[in-house]
C-alpha atoms as a PDB file:
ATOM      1  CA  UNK A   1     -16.753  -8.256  27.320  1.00  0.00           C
ATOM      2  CA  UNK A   2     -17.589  -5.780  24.752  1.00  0.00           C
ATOM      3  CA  UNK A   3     -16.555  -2.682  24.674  1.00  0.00           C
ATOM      4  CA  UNK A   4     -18.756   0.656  22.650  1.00  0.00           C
ATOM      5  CA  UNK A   5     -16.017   3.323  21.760  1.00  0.00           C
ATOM      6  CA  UNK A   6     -14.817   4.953  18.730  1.00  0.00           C
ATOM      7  CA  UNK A   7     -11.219   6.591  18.069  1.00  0.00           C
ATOM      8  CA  UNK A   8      -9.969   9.823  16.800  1.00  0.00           C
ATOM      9  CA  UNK A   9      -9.869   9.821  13.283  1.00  0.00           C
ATOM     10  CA  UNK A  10      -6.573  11.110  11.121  1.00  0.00           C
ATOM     11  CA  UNK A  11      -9.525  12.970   8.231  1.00  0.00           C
ATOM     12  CA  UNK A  12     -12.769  13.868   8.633  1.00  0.00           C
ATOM     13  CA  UNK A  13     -15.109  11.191   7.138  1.00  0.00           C
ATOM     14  CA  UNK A  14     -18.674  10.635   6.718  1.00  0.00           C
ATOM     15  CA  UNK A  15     -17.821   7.972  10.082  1.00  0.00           C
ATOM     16  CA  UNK A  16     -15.819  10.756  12.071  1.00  0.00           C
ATOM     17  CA  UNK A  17     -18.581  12.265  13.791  1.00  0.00           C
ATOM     18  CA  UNK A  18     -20.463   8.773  14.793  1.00  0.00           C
ATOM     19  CA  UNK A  19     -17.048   7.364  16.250  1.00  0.00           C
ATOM     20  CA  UNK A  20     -16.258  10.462  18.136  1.00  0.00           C
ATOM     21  CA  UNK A  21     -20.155   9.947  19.782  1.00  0.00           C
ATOM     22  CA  UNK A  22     -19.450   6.910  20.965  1.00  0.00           C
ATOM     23  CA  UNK A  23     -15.860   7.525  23.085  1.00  0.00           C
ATOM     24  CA  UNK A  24     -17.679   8.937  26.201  1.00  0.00           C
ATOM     25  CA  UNK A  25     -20.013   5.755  26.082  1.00  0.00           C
ATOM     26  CA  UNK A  26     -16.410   3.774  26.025  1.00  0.00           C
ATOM     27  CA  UNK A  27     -15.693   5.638  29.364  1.00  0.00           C
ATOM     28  CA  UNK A  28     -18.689   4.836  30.787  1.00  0.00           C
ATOM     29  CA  UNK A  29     -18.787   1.259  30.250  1.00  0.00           C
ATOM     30  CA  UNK A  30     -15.060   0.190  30.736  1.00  0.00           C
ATOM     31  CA  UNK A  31     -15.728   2.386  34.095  1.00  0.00           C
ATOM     32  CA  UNK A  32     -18.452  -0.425  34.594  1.00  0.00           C
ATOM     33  CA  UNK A  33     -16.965  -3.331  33.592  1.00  0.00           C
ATOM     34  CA  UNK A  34     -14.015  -2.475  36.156  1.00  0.00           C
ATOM     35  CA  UNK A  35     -15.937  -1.957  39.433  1.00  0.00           C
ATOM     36  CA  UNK A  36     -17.961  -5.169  38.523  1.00  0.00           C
ATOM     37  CA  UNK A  37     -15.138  -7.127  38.014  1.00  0.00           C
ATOM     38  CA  UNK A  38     -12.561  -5.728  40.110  1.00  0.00           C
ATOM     39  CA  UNK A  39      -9.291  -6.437  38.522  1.00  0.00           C
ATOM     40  CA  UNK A  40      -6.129  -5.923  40.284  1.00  0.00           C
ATOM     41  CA  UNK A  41      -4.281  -5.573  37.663  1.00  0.00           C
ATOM     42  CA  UNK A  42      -4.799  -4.061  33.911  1.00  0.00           C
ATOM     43  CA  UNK A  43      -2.994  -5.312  30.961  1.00  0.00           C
ATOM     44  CA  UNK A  44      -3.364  -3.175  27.956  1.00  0.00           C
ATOM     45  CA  UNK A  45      -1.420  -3.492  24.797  1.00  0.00           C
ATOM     46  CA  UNK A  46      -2.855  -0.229  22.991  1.00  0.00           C
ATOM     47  CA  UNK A  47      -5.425   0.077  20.589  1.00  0.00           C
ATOM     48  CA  UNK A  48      -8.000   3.134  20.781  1.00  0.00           C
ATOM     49  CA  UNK A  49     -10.375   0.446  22.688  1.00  0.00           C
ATOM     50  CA  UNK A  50      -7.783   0.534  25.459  1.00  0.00           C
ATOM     51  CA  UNK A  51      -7.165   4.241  26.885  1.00  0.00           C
ATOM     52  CA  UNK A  52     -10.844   4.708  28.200  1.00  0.00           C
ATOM     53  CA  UNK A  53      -9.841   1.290  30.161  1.00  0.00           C
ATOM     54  CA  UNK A  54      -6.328   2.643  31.406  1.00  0.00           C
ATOM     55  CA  UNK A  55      -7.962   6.148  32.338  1.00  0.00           C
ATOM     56  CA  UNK A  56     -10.833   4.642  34.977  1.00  0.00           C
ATOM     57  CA  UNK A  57      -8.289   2.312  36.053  1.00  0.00           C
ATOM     58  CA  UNK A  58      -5.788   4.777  36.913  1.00  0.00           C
ATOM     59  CA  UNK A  59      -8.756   6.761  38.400  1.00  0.00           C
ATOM     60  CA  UNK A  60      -9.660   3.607  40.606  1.00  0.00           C
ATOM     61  CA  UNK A  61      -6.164   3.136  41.473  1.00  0.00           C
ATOM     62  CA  UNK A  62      -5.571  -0.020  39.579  1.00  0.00           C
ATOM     63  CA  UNK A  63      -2.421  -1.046  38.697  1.00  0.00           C
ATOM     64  CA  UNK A  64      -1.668  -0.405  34.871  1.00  0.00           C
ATOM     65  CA  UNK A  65       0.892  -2.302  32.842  1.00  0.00           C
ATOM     66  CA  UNK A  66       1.262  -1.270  29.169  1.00  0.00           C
ATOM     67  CA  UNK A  67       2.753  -3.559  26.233  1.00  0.00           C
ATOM     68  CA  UNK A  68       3.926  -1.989  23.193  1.00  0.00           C
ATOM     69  CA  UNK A  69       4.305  -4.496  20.352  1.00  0.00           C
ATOM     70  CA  UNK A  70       5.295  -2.037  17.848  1.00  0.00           C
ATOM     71  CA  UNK A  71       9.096  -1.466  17.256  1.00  0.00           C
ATOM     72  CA  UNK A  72       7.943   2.793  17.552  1.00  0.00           C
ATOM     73  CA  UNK A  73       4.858   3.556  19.862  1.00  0.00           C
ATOM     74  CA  UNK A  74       1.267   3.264  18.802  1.00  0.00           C
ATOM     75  CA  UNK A  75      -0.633   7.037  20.058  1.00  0.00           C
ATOM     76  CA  UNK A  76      -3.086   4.975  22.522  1.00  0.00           C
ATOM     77  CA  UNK A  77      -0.034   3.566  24.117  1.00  0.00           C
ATOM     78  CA  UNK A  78       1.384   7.361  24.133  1.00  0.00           C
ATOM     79  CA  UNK A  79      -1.515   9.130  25.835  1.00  0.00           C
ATOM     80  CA  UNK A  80      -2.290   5.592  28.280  1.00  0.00           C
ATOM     81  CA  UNK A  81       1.772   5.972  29.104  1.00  0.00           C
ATOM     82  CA  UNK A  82       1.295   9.486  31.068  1.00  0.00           C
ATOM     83  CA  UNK A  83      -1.407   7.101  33.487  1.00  0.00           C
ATOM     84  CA  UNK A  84       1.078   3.638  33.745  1.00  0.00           C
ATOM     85  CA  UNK A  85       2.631   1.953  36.524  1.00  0.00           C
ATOM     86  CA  UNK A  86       4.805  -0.042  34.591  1.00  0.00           C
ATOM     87  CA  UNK A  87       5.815   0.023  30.362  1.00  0.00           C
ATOM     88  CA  UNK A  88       7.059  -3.135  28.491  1.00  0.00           C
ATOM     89  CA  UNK A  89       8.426  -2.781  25.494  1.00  0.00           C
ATOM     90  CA  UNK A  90       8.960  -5.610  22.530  1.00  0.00           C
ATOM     91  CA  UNK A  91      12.061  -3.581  21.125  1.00  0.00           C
ATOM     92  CA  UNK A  92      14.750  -1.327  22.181  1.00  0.00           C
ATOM     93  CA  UNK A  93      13.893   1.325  19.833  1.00  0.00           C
ATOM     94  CA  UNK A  94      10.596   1.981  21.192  1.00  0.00           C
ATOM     95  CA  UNK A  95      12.161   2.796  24.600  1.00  0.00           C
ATOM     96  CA  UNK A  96      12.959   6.849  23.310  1.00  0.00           C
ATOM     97  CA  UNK A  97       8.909   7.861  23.274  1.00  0.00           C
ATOM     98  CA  UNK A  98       8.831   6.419  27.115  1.00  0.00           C
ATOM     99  CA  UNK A  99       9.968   7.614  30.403  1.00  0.00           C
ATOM    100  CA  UNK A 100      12.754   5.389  31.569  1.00  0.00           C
ATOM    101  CA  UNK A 101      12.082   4.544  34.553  1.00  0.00           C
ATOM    102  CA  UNK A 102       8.319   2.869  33.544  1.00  0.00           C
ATOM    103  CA  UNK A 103      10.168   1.052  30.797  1.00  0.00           C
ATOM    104  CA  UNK A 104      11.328  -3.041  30.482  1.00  0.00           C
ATOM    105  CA  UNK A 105      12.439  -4.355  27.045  1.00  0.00           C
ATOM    106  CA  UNK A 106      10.804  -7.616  26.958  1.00  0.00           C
ATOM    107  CA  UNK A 107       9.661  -9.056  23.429  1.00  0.00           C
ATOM    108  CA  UNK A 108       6.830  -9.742  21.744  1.00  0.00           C
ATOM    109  CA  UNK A 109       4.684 -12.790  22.981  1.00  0.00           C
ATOM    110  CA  UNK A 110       3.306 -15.217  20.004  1.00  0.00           C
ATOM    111  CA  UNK A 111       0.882 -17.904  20.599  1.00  0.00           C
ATOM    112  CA  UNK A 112       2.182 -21.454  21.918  1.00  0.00           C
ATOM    113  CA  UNK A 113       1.215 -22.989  18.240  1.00  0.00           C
ATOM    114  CA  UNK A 114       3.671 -20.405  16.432  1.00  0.00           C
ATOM    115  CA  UNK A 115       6.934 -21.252  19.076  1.00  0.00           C
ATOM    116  CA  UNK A 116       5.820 -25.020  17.464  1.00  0.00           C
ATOM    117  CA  UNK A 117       6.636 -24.265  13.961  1.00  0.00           C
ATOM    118  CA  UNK A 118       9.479 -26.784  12.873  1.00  0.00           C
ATOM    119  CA  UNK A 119      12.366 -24.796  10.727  1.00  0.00           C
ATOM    120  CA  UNK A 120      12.879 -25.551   7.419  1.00  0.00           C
ATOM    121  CA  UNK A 121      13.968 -28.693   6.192  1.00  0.00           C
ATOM    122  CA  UNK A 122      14.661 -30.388   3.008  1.00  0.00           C
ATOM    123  CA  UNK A 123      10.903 -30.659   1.970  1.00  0.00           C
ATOM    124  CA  UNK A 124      10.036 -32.332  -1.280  1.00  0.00           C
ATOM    125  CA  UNK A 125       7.444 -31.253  -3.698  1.00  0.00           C
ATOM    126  CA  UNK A 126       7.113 -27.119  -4.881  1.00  0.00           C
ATOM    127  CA  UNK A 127       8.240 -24.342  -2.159  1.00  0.00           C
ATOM    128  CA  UNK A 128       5.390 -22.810  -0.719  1.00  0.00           C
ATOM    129  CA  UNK A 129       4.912 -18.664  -0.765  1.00  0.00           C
ATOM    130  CA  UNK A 130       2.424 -17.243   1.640  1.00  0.00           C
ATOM    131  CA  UNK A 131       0.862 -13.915   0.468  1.00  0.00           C
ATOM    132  CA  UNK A 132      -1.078 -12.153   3.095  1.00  0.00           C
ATOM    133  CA  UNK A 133      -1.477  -8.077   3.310  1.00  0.00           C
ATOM    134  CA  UNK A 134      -3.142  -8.580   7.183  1.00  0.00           C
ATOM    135  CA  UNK A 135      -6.497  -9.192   8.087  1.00  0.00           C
ATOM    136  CA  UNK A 136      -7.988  -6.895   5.965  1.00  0.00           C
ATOM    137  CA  UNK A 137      -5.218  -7.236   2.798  1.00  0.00           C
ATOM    138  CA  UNK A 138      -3.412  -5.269   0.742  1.00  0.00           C
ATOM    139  CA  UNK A 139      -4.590  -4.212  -2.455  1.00  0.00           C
ATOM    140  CA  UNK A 140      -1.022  -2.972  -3.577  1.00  0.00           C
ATOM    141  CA  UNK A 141       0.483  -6.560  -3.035  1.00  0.00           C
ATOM    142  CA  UNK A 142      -2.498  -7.678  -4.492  1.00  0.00           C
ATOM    143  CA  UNK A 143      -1.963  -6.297  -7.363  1.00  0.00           C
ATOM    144  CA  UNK A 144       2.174  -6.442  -8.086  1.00  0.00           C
ATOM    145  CA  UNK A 145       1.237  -9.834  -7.334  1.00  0.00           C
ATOM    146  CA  UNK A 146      -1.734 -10.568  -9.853  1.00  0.00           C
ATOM    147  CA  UNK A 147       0.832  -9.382 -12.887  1.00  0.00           C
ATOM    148  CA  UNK A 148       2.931 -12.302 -12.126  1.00  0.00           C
ATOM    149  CA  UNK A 149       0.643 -14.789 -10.590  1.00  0.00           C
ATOM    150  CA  UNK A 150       1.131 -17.389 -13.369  1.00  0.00           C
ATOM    151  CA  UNK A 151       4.534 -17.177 -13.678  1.00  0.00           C
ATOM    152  CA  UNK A 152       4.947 -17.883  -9.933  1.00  0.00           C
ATOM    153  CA  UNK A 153       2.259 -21.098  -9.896  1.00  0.00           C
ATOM    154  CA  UNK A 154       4.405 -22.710 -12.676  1.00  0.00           C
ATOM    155  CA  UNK A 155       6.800 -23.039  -9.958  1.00  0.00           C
ATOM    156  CA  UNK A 156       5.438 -23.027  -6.761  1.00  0.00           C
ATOM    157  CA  UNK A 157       2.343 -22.891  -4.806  1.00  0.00           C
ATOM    158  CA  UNK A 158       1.024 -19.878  -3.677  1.00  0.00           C
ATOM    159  CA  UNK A 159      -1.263 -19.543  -0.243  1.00  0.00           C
ATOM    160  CA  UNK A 160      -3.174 -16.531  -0.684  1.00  0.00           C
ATOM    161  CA  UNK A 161      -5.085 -14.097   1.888  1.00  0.00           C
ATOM    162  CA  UNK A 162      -6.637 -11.385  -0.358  1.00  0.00           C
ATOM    163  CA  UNK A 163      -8.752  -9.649   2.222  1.00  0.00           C
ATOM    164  CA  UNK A 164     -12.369  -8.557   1.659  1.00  0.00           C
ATOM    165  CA  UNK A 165     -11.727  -6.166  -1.373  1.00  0.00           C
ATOM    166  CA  UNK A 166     -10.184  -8.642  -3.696  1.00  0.00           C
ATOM    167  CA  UNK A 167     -11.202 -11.695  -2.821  1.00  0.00           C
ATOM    168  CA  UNK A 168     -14.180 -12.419  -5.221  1.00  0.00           C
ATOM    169  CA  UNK A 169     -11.420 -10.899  -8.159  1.00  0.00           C
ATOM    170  CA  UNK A 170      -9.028 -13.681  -6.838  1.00  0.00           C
ATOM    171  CA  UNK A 171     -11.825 -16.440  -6.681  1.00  0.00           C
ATOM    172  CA  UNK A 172     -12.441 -15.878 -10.103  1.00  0.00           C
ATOM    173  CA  UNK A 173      -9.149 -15.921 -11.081  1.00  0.00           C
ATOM    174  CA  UNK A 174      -8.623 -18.959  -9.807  1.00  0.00           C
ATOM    175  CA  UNK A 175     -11.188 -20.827 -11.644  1.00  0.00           C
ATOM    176  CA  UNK A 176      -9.838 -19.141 -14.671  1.00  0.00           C
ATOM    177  CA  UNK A 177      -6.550 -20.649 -14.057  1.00  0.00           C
ATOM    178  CA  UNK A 178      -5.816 -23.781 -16.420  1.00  0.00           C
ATOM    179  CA  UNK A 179      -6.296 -27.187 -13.906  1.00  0.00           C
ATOM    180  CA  UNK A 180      -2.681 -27.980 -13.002  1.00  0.00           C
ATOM    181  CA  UNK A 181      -1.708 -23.495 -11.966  1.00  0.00           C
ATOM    182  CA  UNK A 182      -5.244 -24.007 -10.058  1.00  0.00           C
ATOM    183  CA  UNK A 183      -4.103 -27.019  -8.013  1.00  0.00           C
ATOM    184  CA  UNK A 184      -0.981 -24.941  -6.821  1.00  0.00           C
ATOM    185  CA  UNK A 185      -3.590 -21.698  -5.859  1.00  0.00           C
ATOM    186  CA  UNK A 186      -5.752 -21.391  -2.378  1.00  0.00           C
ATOM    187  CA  UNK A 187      -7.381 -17.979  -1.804  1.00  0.00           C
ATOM    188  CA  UNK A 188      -8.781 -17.314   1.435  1.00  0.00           C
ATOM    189  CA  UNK A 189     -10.611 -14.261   2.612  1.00  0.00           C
ATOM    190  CA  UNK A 190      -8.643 -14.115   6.085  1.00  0.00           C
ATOM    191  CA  UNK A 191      -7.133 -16.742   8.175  1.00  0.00           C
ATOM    192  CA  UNK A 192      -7.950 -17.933  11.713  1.00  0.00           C
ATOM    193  CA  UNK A 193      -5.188 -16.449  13.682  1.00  0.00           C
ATOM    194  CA  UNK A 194      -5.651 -19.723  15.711  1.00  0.00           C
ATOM    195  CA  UNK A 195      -4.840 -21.962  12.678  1.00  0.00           C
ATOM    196  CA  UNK A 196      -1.934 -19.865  10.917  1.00  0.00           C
ATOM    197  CA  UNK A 197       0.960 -22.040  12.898  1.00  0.00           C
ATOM    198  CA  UNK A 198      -0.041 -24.727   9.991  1.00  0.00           C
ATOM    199  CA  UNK A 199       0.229 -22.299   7.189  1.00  0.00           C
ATOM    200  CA  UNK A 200       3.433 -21.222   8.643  1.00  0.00           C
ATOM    201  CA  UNK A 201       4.418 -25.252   8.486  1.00  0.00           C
ATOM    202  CA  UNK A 202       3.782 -25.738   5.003  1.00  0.00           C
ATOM    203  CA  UNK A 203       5.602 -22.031   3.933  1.00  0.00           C
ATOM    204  CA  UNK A 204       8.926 -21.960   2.167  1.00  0.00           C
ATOM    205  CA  UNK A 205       8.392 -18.047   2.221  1.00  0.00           C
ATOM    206  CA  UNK A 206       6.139 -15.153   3.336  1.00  0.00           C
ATOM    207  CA  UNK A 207       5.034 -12.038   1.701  1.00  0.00           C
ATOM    208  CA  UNK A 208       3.583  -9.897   3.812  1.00  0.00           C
ATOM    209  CA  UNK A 209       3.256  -6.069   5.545  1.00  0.00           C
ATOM    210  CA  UNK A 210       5.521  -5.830   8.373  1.00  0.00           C
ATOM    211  CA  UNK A 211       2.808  -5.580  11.551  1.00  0.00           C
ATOM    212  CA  UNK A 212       4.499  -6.425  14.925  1.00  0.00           C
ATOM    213  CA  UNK A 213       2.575  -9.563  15.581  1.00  0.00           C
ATOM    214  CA  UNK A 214       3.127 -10.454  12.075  1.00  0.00           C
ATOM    215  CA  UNK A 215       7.326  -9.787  11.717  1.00  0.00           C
ATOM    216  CA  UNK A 216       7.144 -11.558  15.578  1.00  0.00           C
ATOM    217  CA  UNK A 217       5.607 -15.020  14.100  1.00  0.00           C
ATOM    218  CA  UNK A 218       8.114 -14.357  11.307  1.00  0.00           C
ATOM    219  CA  UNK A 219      10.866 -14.236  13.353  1.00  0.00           C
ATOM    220  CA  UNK A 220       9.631 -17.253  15.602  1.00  0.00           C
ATOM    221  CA  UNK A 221       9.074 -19.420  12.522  1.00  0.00           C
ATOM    222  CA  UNK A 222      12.273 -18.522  10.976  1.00  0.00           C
ATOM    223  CA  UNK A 223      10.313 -18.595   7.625  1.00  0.00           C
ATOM    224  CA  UNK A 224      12.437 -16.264   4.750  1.00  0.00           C
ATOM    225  CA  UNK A 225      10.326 -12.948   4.116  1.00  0.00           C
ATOM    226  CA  UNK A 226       9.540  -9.991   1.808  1.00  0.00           C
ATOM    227  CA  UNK A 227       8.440  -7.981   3.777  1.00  0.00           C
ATOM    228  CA  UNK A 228       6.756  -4.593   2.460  1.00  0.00           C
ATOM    229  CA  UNK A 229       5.555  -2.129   4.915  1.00  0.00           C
ATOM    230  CA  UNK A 230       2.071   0.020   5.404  1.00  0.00           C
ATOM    231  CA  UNK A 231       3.355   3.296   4.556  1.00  0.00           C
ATOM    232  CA  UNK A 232       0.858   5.184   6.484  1.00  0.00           C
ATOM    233  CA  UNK A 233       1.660   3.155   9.955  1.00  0.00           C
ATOM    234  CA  UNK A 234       2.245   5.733  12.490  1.00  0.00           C
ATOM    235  CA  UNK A 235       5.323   6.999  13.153  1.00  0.00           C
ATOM    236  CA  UNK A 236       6.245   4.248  10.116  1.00  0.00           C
ATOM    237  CA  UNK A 237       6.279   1.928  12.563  1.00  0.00           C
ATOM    238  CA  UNK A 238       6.027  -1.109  10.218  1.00  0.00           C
ATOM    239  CA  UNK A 239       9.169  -0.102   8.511  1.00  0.00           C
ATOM    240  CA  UNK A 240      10.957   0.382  11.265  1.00  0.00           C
ATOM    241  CA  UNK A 241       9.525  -3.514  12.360  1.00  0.00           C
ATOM    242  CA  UNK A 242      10.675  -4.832   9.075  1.00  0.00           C
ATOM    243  CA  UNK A 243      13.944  -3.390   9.977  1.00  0.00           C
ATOM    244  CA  UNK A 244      13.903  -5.894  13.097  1.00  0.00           C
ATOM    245  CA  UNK A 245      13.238  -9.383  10.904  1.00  0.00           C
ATOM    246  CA  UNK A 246      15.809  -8.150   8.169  1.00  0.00           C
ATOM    247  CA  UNK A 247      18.487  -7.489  10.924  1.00  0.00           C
ATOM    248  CA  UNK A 248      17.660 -11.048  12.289  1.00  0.00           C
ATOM    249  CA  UNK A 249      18.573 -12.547   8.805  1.00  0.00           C
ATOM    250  CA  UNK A 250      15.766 -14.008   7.565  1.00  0.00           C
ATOM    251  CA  UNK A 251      13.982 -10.772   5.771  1.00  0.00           C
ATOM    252  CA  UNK A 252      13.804  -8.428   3.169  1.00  0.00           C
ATOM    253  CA  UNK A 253      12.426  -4.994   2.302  1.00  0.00           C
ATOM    254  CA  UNK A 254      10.549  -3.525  -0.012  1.00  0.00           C
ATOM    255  CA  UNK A 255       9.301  -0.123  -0.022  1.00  0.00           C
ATOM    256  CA  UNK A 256       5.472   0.087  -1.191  1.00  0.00           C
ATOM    257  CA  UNK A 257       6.640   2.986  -3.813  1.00  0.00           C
ATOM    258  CA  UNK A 258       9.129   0.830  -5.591  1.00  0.00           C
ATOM    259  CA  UNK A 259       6.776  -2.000  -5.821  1.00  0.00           C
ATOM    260  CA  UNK A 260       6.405  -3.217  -9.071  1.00  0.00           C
ATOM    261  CA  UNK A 261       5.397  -6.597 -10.064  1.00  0.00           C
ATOM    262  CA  UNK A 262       9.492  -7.331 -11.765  1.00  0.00           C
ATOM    263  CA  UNK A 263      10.700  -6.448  -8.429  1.00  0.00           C
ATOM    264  CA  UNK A 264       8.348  -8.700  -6.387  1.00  0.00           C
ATOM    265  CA  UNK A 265       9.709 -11.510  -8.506  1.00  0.00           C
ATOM    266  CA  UNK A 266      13.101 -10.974  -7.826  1.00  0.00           C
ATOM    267  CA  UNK A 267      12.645 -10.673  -4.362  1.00  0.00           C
ATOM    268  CA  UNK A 268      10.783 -13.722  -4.007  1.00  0.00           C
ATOM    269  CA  UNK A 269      12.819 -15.877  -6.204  1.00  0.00           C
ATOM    270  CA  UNK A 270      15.931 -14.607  -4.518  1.00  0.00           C
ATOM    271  CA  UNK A 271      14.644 -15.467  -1.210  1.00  0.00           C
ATOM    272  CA  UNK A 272      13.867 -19.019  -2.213  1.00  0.00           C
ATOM    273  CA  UNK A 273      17.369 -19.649  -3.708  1.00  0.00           C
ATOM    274  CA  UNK A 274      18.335 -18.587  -0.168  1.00  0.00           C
ATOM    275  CA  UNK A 275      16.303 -20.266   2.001  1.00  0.00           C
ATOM    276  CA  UNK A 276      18.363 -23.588   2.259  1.00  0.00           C
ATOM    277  CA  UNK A 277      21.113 -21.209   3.783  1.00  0.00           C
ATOM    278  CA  UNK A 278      18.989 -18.765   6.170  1.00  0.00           C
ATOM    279  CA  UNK A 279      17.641 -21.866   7.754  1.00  0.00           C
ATOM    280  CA  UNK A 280      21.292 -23.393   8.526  1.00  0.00           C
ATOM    281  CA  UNK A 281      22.280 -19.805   9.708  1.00  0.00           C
ATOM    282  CA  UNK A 282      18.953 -19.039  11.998  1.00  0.00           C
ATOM    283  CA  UNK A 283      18.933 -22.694  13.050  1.00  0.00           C
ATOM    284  CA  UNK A 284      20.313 -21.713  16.757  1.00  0.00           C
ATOM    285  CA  UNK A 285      19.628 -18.036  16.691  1.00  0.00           C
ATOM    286  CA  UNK A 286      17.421 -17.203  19.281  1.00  0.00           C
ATOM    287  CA  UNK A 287      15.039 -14.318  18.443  1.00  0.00           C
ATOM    288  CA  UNK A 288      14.515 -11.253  20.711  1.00  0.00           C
ATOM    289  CA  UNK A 289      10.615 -12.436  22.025  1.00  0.00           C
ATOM    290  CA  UNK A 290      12.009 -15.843  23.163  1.00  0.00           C
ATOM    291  CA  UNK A 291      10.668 -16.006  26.828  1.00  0.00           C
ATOM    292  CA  UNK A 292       8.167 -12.348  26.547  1.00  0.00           C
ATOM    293  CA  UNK A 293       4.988 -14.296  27.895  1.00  0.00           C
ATOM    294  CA  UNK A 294       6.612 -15.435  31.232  1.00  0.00           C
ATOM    295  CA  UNK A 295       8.023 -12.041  31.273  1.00  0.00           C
ATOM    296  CA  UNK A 296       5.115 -10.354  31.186  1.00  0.00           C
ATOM    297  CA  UNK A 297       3.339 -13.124  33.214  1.00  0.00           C
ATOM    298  CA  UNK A 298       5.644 -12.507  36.077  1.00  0.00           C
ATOM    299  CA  UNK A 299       5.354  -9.069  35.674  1.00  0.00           C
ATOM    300  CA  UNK A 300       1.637  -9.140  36.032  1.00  0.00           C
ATOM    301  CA  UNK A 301       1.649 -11.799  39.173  1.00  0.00           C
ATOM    302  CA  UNK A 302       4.124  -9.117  41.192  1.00  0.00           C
ATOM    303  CA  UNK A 303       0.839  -6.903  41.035  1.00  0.00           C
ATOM    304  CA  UNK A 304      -1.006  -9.582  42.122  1.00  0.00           C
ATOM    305  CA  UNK A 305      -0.178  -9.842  45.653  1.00  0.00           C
END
């Protein structure tokens, strides 16, 4: 079901005063939506969409069960905490901005495809590097990685998600390319969430922010990573996620200011010359959201009675 709300805005914007218009119509509808379905539960996992559905559900006396994904805490998740029955938690170090007694370190569920992946093997042909900056990109990887583009598809191919802003100025380069540095390039706009376990197959390595879904599938996969966080994530939440895949052993950082386009080289050739070993060592390591769905499955079904 659709849901009509807007969020609270960090600057004032030519958008600031539409979105704030439309959060009492969020209240009334999710207010809706609840008495006509009933639920006897509510699982939210943050998002400004979610408080106006934790407020009239606490109002209604529903049950309320809150997921935070992030290795910090995301401010709907903050305010919806004050109205929960019970807090899960993907990491540890998000359990300081809850109460206590609400909170159970769980993990992060990923989809069925990603716990699929294979790990690494001794594939034959050109390593693969996946380059995505999220759904929407990232116009600073974008860019370190343009400067270097053709010395990396000399080597190995490269499966790019650009996001809306760059993708014509990828396209473009691409057909630029000479024929055998083309055949080692795919650009893509975005990719299907529900088709990224097979990108994740074919990848040698991922470069990539560090959102908690993201570092998760990371983690699952056991794909090597440079990893180089959103600055502006709240509470620099992707950093400290990043911190989680690097102390796993499969990861490494680099911080958006010293992001140059010498220094993404480095970091991805060095993480290809170690990817033989971070498989062998990660081949048995079990990651910390192994098991999070039943978890929070279970969790869910003891509110169900």
């Amino acid at each position: 079901m659709p849901l009509t709300t807007g969020r609270i805005q960090r600057r004032f914007t030519f958008w600031t005063i539409p979105s704030l218009l439309k959060i009492p119509i969020g209240f009334f509808e999710s207010l809706y939506y609840l008495l006509r379905v009933k639920p006897k539960a509510v699982l939210s996992f943050g998002g400004f969409a979610s408080f106006p559905v934790v407020f009239n559900a606490w109002l209604l006396g529903i049950p309320i069960i809150i997921h935070e994904q992030t290795s910090a805490a995301g401010r709907a998740n903050l305010v919806s905490a004050k109205f929960a029955t019970k807090i899960t938690l993907a990491r540890e170090t998000s359990s300081k901005y809850f109460p206590g007694n609400l909170t159970e370190i769980v993990g992060n569920p990923v989809m069925h495809d990603i716990k699929n992946v294979k790990p690494l093997g001794t594939k034959t042909g050109n390593p693969v590097i996946f380059v995505t900056g999220g759904s929407r990109g990232s116009q600073s990887i974008n860019t370190a990685l343009e400067a270097i583009l053709k010395i990396l598809l000399s080597k190995y191919k490269i499966i790019h998600q650009t996001g809306g802003l760059d993708y014509l100025k990828f396209s473009e380069i691409k057909q630029k390319l000479p024929q055998a540095l083309r055949n080692n390039y795919e650009v893509f706009v975005r990719v299907n969430p529900l088709t990224i376990s097979k990108i994740y197959s074919e990848s040698t390595l991922i470069v990539s922010r560090a959102g908690a879904n993201t570092v998760s599938e990371i983690i699952q996969t056991k794909r090597p990573a440079v990893l180089i966080p959103l600055p502006i994530s709240y509470r620099d939440e992707q950093y400290e996620n990043a911190k989680v895949a690097k102390k796993f052993g499969n990861s490494t950082i680099i911080f958006q200011k010293d992001l140059t386009p010498e220094k993404l080289l480095k970091a991805i050739e060095g993480m290809i010359g170690k990817a033989p070993s971070i498989a062998r060592n990660l081949r048995s390591k079990i990651g910390p959201d192994s098991g999070a769905s039943k978890k929070i499955v279970k969790l869910i079904e003891s509110y169900m009675k």
